[in-house]
N, C-alpha and C. Protein backbone atom coordinates (compact mmCIF):
# COMPACT_ATOMS: atom_id res chain seq x y z
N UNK A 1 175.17 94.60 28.13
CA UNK A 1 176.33 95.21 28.80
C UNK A 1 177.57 94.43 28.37
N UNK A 2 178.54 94.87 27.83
CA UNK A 2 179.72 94.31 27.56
C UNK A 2 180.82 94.09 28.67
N UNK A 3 181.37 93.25 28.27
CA UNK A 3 182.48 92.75 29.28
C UNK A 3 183.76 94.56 30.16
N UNK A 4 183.64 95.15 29.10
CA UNK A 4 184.27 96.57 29.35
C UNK A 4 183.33 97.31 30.37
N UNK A 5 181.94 97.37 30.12
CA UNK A 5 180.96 97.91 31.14
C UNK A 5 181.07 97.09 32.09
N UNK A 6 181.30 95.78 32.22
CA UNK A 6 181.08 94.92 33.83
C UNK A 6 182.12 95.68 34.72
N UNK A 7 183.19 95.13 34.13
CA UNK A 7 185.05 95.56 34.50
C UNK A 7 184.87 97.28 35.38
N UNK A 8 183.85 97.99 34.38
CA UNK A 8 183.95 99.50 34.87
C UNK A 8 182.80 99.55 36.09
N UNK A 9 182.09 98.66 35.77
CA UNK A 9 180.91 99.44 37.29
C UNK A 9 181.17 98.46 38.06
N UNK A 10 182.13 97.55 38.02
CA UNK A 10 182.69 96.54 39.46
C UNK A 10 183.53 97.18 39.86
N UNK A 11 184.39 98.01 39.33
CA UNK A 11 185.72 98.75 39.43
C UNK A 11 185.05 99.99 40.43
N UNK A 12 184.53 100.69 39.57
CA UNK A 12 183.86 101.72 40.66
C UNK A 12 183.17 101.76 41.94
N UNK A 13 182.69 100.35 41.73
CA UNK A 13 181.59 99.49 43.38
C UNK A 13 182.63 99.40 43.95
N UNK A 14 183.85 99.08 43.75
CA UNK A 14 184.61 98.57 44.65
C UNK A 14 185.75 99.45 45.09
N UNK A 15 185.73 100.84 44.38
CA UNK A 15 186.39 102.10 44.61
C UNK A 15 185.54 102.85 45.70
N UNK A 16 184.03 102.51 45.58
CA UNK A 16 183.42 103.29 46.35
C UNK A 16 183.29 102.84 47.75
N UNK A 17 183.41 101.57 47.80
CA UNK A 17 183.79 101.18 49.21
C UNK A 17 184.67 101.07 49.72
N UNK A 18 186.29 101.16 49.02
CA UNK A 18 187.16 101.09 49.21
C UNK A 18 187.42 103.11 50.21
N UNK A 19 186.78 104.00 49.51
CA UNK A 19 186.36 105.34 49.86
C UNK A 19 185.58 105.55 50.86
N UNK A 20 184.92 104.39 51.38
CA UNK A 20 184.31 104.96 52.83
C UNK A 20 184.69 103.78 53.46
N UNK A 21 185.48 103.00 53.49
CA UNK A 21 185.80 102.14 54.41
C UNK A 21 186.50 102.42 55.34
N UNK A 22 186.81 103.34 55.74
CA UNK A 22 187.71 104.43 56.85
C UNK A 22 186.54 104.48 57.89
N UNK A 23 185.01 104.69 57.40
CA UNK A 23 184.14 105.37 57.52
C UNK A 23 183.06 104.29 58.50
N UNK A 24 183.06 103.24 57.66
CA UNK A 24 182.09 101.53 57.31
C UNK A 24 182.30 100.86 58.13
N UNK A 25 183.74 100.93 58.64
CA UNK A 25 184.45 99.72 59.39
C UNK A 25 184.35 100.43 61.03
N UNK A 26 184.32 101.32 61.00
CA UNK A 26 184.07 101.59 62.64
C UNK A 26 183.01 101.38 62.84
N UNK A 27 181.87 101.70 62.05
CA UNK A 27 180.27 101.99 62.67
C UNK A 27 180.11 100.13 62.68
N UNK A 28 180.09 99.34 61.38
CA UNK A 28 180.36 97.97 61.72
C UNK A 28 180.89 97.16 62.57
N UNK A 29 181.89 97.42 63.12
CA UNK A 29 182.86 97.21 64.10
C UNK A 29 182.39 97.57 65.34
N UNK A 30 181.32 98.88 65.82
CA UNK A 30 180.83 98.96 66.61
C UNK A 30 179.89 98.54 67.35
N UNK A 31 178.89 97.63 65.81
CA UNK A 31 177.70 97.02 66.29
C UNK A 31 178.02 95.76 66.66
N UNK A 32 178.81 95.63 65.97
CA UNK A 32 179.67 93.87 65.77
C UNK A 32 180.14 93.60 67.34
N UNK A 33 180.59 95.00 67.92
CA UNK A 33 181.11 94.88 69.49
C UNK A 33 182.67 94.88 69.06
N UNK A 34 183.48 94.81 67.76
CA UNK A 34 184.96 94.38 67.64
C UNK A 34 185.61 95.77 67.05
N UNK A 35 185.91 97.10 68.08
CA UNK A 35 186.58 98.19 67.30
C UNK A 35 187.81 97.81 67.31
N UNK A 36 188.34 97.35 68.15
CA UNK A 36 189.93 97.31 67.56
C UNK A 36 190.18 96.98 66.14
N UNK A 37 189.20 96.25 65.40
CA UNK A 37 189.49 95.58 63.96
C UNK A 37 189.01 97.27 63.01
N UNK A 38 188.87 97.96 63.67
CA UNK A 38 188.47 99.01 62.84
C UNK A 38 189.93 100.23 62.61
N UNK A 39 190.54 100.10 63.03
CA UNK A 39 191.90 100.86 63.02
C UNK A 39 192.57 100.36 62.09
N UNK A 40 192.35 99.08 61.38
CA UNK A 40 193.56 98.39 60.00
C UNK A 40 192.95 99.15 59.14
N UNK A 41 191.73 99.96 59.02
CA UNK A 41 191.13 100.72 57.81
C UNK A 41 191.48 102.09 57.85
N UNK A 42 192.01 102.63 58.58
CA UNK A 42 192.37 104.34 59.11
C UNK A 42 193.22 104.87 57.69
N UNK A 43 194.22 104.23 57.31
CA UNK A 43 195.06 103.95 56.37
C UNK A 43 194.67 104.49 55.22
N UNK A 44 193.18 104.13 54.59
CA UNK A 44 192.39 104.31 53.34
C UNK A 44 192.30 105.93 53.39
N UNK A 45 192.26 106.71 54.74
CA UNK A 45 191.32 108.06 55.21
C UNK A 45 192.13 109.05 54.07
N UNK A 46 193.16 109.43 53.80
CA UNK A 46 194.10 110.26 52.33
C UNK A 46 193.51 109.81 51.55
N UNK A 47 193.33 108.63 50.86
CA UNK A 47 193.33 108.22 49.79
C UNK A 47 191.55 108.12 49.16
N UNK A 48 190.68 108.61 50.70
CA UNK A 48 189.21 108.44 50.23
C UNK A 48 189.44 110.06 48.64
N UNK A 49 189.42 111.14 48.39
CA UNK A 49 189.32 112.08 47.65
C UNK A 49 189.39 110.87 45.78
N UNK A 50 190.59 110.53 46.33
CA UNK A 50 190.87 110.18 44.71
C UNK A 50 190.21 108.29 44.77
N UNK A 51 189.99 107.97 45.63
CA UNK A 51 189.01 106.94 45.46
C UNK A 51 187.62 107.20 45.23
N UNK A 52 187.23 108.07 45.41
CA UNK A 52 185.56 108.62 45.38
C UNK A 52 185.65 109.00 43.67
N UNK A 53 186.53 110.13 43.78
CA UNK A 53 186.77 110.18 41.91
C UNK A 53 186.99 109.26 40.97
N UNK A 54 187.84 108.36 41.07
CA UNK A 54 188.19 107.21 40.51
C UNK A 54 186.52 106.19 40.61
N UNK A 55 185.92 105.84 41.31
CA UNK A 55 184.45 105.70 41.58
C UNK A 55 183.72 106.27 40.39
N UNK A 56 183.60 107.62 40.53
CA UNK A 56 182.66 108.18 39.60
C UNK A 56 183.00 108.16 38.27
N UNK A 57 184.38 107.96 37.91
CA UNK A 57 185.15 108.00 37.13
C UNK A 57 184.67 106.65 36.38
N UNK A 58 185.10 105.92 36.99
CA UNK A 58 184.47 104.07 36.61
C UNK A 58 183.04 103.70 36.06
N UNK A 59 182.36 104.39 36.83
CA UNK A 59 180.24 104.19 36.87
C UNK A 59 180.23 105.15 36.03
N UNK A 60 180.57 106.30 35.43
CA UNK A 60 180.44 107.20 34.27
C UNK A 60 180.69 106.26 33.38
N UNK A 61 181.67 105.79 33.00
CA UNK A 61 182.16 105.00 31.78
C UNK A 61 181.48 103.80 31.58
N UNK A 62 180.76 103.02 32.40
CA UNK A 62 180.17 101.43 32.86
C UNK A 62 178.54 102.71 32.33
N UNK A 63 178.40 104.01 32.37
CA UNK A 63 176.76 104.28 31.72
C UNK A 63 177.46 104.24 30.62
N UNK A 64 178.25 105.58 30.09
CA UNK A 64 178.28 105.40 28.60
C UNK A 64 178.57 104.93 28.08
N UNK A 65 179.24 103.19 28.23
CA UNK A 65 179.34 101.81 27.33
C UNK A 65 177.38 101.54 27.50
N UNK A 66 177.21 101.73 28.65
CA UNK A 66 175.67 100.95 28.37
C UNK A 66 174.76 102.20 27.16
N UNK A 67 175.13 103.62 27.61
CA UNK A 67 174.10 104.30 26.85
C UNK A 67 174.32 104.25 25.29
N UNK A 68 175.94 104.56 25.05
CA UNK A 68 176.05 104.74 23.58
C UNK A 68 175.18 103.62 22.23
N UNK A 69 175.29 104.25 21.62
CA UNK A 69 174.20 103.21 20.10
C UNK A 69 174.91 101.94 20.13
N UNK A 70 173.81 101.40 20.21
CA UNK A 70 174.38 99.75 20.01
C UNK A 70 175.18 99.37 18.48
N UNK A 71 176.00 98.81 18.48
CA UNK A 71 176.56 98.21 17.25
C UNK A 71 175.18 97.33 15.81
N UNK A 72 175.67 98.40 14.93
CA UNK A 72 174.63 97.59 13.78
C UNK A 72 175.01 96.34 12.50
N UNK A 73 174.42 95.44 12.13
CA UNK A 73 175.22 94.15 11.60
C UNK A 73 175.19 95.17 9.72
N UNK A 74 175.11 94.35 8.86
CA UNK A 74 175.69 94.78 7.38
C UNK A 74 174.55 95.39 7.07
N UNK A 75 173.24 94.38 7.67
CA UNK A 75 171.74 94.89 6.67
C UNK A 75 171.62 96.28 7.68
N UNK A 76 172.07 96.88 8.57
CA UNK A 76 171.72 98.09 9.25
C UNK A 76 170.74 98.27 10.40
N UNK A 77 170.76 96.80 10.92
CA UNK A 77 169.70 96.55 12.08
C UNK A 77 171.03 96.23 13.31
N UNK A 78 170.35 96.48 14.60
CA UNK A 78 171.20 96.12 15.79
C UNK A 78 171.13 94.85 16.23
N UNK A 79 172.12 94.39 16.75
CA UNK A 79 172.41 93.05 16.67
C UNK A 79 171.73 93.32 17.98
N UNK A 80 170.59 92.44 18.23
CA UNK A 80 170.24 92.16 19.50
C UNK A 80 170.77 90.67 20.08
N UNK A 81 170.98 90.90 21.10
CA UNK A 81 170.95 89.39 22.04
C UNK A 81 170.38 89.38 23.43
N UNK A 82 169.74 88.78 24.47
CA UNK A 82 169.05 88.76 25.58
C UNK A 82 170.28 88.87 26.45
N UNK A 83 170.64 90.07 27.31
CA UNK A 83 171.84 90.42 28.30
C UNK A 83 170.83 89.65 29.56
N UNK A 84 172.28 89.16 30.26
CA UNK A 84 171.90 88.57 31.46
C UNK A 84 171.86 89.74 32.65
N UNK A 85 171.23 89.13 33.91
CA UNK A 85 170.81 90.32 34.47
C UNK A 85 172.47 91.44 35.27
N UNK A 86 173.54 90.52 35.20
CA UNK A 86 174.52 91.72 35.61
C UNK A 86 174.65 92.66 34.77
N UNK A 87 174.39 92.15 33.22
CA UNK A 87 174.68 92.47 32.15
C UNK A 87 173.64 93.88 31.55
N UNK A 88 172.47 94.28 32.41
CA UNK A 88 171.67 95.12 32.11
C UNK A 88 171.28 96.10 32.81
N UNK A 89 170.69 97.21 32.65
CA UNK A 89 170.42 98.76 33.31
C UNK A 89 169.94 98.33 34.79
N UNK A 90 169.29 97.61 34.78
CA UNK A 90 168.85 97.12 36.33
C UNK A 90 169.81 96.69 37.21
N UNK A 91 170.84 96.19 36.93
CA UNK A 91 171.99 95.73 37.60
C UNK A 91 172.88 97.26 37.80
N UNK A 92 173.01 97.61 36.68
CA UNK A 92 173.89 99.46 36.61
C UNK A 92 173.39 100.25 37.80
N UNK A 93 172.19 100.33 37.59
CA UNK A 93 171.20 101.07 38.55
C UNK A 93 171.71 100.87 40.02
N UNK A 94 171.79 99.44 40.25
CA UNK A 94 172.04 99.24 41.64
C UNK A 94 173.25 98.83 42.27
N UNK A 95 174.10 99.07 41.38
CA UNK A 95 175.55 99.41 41.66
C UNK A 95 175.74 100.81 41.77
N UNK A 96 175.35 101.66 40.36
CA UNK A 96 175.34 103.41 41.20
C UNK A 96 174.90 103.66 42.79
N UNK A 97 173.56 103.18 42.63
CA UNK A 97 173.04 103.40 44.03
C UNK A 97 174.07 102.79 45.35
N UNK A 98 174.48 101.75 44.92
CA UNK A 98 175.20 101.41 46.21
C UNK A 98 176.94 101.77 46.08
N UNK A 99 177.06 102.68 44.85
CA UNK A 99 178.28 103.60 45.12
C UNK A 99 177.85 104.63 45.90
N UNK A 100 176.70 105.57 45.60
CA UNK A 100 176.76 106.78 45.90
C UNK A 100 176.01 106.87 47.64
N UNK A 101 175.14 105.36 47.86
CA UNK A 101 175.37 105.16 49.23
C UNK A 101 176.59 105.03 49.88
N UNK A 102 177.53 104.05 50.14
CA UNK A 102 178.97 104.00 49.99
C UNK A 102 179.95 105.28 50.18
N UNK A 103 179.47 106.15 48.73
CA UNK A 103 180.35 107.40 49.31
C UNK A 103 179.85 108.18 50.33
N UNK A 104 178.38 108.45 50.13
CA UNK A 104 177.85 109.50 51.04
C UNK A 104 178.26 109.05 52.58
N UNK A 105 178.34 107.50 52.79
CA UNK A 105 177.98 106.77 54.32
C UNK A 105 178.92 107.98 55.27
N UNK A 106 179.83 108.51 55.49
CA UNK A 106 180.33 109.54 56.36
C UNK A 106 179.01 110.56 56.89
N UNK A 107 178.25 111.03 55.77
CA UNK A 107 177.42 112.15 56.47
C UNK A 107 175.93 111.42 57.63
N UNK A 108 175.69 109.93 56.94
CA UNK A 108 174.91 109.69 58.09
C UNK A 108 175.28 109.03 58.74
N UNK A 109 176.22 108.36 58.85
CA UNK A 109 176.99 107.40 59.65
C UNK A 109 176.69 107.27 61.16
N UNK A 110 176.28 108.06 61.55
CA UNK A 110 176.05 108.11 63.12
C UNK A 110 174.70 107.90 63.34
N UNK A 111 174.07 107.79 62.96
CA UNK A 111 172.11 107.22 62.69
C UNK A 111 172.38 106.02 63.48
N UNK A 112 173.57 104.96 62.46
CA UNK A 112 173.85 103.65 62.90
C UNK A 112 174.74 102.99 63.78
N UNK A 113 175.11 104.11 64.38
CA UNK A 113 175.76 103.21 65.50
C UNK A 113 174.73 103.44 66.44
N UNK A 114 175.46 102.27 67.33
CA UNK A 114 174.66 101.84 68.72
C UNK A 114 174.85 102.93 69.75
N UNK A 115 173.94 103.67 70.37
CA UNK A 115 174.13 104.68 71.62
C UNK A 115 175.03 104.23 72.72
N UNK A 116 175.63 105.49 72.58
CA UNK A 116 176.71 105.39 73.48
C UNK A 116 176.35 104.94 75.14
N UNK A 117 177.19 104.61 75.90
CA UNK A 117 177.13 104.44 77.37
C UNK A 117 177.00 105.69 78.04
N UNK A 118 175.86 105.90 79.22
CA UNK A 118 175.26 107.05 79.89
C UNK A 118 175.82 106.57 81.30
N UNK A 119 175.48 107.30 81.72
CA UNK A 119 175.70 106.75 83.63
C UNK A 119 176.03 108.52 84.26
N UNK A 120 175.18 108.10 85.00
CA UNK A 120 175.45 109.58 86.38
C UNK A 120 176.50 110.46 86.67
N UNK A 121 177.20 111.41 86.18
CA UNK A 121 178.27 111.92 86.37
C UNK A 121 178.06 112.62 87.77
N UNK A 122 179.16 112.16 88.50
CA UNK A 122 179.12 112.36 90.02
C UNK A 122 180.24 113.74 90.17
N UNK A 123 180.06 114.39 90.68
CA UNK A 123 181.06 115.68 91.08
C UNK A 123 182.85 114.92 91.34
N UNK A 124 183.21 114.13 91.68
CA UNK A 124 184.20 113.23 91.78
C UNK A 124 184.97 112.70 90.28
N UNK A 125 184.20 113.33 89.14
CA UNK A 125 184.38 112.96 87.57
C UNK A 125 185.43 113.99 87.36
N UNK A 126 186.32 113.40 86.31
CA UNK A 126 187.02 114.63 85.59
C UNK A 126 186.77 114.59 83.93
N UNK A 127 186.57 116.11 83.46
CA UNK A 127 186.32 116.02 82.24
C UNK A 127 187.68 116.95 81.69
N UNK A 128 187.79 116.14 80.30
CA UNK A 128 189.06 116.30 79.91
C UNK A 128 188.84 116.68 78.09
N UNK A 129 189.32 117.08 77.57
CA UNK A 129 189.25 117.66 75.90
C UNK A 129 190.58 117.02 75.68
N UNK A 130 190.38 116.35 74.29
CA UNK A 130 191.62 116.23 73.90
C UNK A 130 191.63 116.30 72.41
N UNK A 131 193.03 116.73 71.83
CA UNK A 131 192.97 116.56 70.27
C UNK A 131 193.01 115.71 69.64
N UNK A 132 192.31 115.38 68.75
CA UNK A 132 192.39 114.15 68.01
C UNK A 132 192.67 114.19 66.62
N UNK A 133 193.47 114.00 66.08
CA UNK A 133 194.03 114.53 64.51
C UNK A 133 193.75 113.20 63.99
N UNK A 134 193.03 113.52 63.10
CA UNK A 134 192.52 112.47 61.51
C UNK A 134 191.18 111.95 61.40
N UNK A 135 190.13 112.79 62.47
CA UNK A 135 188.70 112.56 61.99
C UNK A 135 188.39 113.32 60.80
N UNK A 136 187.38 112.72 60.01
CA UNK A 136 187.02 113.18 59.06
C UNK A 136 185.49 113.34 58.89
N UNK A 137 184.75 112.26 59.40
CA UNK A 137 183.51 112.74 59.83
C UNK A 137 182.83 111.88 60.75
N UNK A 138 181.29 112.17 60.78
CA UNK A 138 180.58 111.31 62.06
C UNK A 138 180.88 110.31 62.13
N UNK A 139 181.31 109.53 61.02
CA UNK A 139 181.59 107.92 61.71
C UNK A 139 183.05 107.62 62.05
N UNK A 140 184.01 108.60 61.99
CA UNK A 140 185.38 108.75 62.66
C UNK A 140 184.86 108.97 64.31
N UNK A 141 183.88 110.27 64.28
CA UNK A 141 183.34 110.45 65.77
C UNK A 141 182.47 109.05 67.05
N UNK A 142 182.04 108.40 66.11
CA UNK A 142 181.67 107.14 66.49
C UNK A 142 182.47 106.31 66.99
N UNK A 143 183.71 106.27 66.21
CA UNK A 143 184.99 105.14 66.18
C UNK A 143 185.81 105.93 67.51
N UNK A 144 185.93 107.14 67.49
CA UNK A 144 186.16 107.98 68.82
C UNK A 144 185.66 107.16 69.86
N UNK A 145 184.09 107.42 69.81
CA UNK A 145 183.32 107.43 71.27
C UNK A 145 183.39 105.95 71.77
N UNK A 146 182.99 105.47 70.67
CA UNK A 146 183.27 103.37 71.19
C UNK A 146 184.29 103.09 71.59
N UNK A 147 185.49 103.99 71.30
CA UNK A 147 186.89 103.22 71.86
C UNK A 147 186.78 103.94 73.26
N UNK A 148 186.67 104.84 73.01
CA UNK A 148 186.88 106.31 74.67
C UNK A 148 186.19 105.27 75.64
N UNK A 149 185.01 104.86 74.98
CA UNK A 149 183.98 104.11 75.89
C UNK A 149 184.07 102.75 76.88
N UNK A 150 185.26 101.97 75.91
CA UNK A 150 185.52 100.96 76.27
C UNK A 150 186.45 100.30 77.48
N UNK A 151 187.02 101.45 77.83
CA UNK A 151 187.79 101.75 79.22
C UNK A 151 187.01 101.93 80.10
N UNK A 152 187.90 101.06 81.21
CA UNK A 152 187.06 101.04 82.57
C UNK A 152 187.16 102.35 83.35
N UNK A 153 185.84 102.95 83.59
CA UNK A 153 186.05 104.40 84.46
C UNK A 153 185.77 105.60 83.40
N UNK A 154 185.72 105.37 82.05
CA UNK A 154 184.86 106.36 81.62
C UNK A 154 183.39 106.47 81.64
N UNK A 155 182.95 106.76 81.28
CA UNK A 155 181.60 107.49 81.66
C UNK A 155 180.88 107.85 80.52
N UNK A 156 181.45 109.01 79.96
CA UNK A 156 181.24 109.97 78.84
C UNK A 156 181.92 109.85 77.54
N UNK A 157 182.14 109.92 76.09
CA UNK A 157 182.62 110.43 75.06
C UNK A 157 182.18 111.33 74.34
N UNK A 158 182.46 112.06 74.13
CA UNK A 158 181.63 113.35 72.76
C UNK A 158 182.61 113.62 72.19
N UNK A 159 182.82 113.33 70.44
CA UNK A 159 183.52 113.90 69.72
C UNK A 159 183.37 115.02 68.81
N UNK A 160 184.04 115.70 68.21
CA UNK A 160 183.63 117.13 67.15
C UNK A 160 184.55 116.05 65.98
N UNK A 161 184.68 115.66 64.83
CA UNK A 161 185.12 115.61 64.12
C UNK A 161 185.83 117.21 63.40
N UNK A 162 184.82 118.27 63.39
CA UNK A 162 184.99 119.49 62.80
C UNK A 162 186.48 120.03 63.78
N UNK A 163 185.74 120.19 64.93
CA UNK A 163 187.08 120.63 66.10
C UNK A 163 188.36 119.68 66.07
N UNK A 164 188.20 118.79 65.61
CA UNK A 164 189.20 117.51 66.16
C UNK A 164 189.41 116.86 67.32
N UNK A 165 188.06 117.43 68.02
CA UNK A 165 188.47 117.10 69.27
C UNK A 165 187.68 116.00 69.88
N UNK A 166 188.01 115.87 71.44
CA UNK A 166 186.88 114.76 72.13
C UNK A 166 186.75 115.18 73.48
N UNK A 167 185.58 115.01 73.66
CA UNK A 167 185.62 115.28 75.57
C UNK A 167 184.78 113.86 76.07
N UNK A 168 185.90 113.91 77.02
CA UNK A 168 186.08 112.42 78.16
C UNK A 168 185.62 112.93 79.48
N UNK A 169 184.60 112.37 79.82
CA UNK A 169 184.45 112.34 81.19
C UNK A 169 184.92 111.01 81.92
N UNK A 170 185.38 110.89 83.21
CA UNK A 170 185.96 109.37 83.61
C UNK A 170 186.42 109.44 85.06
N UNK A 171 186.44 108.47 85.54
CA UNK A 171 186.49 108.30 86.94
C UNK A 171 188.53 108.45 87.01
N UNK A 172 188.71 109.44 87.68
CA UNK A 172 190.72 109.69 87.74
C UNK A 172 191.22 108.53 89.09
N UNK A 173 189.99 108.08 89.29
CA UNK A 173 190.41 106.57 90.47
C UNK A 173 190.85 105.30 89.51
N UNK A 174 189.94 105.30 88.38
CA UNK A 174 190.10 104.22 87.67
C UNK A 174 190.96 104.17 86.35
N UNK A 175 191.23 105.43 85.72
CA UNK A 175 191.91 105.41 84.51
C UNK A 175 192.39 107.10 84.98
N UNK A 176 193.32 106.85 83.55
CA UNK A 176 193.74 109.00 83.55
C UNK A 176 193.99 108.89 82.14
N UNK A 177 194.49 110.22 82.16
CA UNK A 177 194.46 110.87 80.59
C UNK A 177 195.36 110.46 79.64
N UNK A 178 196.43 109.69 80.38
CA UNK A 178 197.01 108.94 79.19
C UNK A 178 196.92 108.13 78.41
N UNK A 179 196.15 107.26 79.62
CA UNK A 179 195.83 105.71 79.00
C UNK A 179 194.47 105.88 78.29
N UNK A 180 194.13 107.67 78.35
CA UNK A 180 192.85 107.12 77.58
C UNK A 180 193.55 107.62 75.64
N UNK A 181 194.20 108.42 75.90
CA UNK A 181 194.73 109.04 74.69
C UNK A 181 195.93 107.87 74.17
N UNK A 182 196.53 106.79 75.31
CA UNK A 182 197.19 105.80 74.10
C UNK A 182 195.91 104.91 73.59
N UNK A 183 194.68 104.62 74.28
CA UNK A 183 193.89 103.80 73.95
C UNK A 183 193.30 104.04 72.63
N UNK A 184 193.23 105.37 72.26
CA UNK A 184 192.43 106.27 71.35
C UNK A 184 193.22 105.90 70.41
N UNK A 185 194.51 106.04 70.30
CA UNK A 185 195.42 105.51 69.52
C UNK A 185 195.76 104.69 68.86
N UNK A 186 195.50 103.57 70.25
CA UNK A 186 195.60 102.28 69.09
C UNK A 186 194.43 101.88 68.47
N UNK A 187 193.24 101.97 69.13
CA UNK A 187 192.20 101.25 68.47
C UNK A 187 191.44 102.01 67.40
N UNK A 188 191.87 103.15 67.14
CA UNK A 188 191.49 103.68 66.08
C UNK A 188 192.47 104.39 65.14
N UNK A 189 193.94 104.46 65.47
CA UNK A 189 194.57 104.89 64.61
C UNK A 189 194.99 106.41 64.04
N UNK A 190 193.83 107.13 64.87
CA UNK A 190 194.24 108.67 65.04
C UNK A 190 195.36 109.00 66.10
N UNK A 191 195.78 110.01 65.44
CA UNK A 191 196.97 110.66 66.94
C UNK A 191 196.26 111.44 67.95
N UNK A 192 196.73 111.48 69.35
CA UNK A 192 196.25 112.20 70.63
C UNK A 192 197.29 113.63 70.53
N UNK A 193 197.35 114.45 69.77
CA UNK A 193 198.71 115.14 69.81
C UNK A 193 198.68 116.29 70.78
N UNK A 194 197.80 116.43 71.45
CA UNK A 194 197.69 117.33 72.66
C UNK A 194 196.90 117.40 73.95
N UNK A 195 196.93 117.66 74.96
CA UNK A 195 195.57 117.94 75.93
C UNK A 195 195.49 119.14 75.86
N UNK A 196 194.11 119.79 75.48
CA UNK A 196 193.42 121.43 75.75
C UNK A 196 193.43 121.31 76.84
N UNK A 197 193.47 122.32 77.48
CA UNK A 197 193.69 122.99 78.88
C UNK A 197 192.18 123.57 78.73
């Protein structure tokens, strides 16, 4: 593997996480117990499309430096030398793989977070929908429910990433609908831009 193939499938490993780190950092952040640190990544969520391309873009070029014909010396034989192991298909291999894990992580993302908080919803509960503009997928919905969760007097979170939405169940003795929609806000970085009725 030449120094041009390293440069390209480090470039792409690090495009591809750079592309779900919108995604990575909540569900991490969730197990970790620390979501507020997951909202400095919200930022990346535009820019995942042309980071995922730029990715494939990189690990395409990092194969065909490795696939193309090796260089031949005067007598017409290939110059062999023993590549070290970053330097060879086994190393390539498992940088693709942990791009195209990386990109995919949005569709299973929710496997890995930790189950949400349950508790008895008492007739005395209010349930509330609200909009949430800038999920993109299950592990945006995750980064939802852990923050919704983390307030005293909720109960419930369920998010739709698809809908944009979230439904809050929560005690209206202990919190209300604002403080749950600035909370949503800050610790994850999406906007609250409406309550459904």
């Amino acid at each position: 593997m030449s120094n041009k193939q390293n440069i390209a499938s480090t470039t792409g490993w690090i495009a591809a996480i750079a592309a779900s780190s919108c995604c990575i950092a909540p569900v991490v952040a969730a197990i970790a117990g620390a979501g507020s640190l997951s909202a400095s990544f919200s930022w990346l969520e535009p820019l995942r499309p042309y980071l995922i391309g730029f990715s494939i873009i990189a690990i395409g070029y990092a194969w065909y430096i490795h696939l193309k014909p090796k260089p031949k010396d005067d007598c017409g034989c290939e110059i062999v030398r023993r590549p070290k192991f970053y330097e060879g298909k086994s190393f390539l291999v498992v940088i693709t793989t942990f791009a195209i894990l990386s990109i995919t992580f949005p569709s299973y993302s929710h496997l890995l977070a930790p189950p949400e908080k349950s508790s008895a919803i008492m007739s005395s509960f209010t349930t509330v929908e609200l909009d949430v503009q800038g999920m993109t997928c299950t592990g945006c919905e995750v980064h939802v429910n852990n923050a919704t969760t983390e307030i005293d007097g909720v109960t419930s979170s369920t998010s739709d990433y698809r809908n944009e939405s979230a439904v809050v169940i929560f005690d209206p003795n202990k919190t209300d609908i604002q403080t749950i929609a600035k909370h949503i806000e800050q610790e994850t970085g999406y906007s609250v831009r409406q309550i459904k009725k």
